[in-house]
Protein backbone atom coordinates (compact mmCIF):
# COMPACT_ATOMS: atom_id res chain seq x y z
CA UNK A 1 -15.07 47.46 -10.17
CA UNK A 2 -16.32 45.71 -7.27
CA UNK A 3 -15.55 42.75 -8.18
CA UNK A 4 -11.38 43.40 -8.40
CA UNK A 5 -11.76 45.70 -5.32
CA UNK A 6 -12.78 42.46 -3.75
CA UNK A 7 -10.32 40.61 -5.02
CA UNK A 8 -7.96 42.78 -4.07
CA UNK A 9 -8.74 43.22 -0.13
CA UNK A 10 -8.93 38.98 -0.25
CA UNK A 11 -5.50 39.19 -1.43
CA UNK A 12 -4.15 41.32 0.80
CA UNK A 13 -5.61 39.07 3.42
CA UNK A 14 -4.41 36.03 2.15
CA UNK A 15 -0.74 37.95 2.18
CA UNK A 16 -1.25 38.72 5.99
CA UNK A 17 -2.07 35.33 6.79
CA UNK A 18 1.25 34.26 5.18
CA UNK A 19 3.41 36.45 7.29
CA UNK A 20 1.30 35.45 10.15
CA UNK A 21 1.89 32.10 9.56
CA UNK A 22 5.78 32.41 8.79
CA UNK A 23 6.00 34.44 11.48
CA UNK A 24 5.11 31.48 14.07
CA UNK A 25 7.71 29.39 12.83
CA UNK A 26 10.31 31.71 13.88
CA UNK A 27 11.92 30.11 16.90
CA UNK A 28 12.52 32.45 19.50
CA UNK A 29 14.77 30.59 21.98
CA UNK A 30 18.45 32.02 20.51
CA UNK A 31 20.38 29.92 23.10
CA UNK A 32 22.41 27.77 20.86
CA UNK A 33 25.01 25.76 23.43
CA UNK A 34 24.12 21.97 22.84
CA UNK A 35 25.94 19.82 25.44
CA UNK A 36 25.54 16.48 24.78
CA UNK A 37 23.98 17.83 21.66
CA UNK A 38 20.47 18.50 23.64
CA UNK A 39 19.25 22.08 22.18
CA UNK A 40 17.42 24.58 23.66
CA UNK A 41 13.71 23.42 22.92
CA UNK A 42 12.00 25.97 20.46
CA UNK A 43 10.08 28.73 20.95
CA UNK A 44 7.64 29.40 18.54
CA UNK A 45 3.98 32.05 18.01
CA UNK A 46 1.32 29.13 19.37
CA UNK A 47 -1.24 31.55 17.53
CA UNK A 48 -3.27 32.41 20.43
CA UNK A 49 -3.37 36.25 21.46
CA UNK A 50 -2.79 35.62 25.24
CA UNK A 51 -0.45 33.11 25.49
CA UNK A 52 1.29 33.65 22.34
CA UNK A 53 4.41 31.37 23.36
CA UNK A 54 4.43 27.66 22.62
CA UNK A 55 7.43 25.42 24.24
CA UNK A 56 6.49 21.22 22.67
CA UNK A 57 2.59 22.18 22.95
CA UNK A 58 2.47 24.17 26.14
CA UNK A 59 1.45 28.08 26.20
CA UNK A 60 2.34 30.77 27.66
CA UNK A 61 1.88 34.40 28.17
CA UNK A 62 5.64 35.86 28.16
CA UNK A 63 8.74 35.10 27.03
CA UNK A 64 10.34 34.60 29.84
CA UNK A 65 8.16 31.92 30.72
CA UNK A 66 8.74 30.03 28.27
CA UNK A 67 12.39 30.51 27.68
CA UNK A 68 12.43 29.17 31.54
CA UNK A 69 10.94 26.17 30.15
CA UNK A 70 12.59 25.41 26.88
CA UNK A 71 15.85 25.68 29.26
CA UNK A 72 14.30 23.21 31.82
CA UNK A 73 13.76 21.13 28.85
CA UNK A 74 17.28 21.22 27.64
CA UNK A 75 18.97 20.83 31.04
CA UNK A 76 16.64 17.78 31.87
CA UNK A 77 17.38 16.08 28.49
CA UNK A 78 20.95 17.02 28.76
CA UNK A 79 21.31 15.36 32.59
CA UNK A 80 19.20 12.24 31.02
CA UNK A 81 22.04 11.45 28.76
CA UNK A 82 25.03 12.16 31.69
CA UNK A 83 23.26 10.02 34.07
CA UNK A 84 22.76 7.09 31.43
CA UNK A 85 26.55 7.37 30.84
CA UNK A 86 25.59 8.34 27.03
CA UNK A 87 28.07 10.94 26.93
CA UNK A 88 31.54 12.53 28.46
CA UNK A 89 29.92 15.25 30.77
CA UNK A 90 28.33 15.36 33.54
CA UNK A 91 25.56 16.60 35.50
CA UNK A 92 27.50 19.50 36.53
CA UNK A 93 27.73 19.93 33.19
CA UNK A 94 24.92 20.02 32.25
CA UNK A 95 23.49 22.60 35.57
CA UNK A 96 26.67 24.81 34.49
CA UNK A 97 24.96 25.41 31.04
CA UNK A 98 22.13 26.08 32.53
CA UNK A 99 23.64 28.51 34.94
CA UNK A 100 24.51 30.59 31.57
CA UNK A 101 21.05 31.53 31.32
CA UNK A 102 20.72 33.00 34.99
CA UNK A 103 23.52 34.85 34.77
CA UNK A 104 23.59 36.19 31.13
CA UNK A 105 20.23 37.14 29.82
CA UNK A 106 17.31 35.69 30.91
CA UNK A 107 15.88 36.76 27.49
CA UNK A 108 18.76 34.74 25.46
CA UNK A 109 20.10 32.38 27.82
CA UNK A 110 19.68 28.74 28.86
């Protein structure tokens, strides 16, 4: 009896740590204009309990924090490709999509 009762807390562990894991994969930036097609970098559960955001490596502690820098991320790729003449926008472009996230949502917005 001890033995199964064992087996069974291990497995219920084993099935947390799989939603745990899924969970973090789950990209939390819902932005989805592309301009230039530069997305929105992605959000995702960096695993640690007090900066549980993770934008390309870097933590932090809210959301908001790190949609400003996914969004940061986007606009700078996006004006990297107008400046280089590598597509048929521009700069203002580029700062207009990222206007959409001040004046929208800051939660859903880039």
């Amino acid at each position: 009896m001890k033995f199964t009762s064992t087996l069974v807390v291990l497995s219920i562990a084993a099935l947390s740590n799989a939603r745990a894991i899924y969970v973090r994969q789950n990209n939390a930036q819902t932005f989805t204009g592309a301009l230039g097609g530069v997305a929105a970098t992605p959000i995702l559960d960096s695993g640690i309990a007090n900066r549980p955001f993770s934008v390309k490596g870097d933590t932090f502690v809210n959301l908001s924090g790190a949609l400003q820098r996914s969004c940061d991320q986007q606009f700078n790729g996006c004006a990297n490709l107008a400046n280089g003449g590598q597509g048929d926008f521009s700069t203002q472009d580029c700062q207009a999509q990222k206007r959409e996230f001040d004046d929208d949502s800051l939660l859903e917005r880039c």
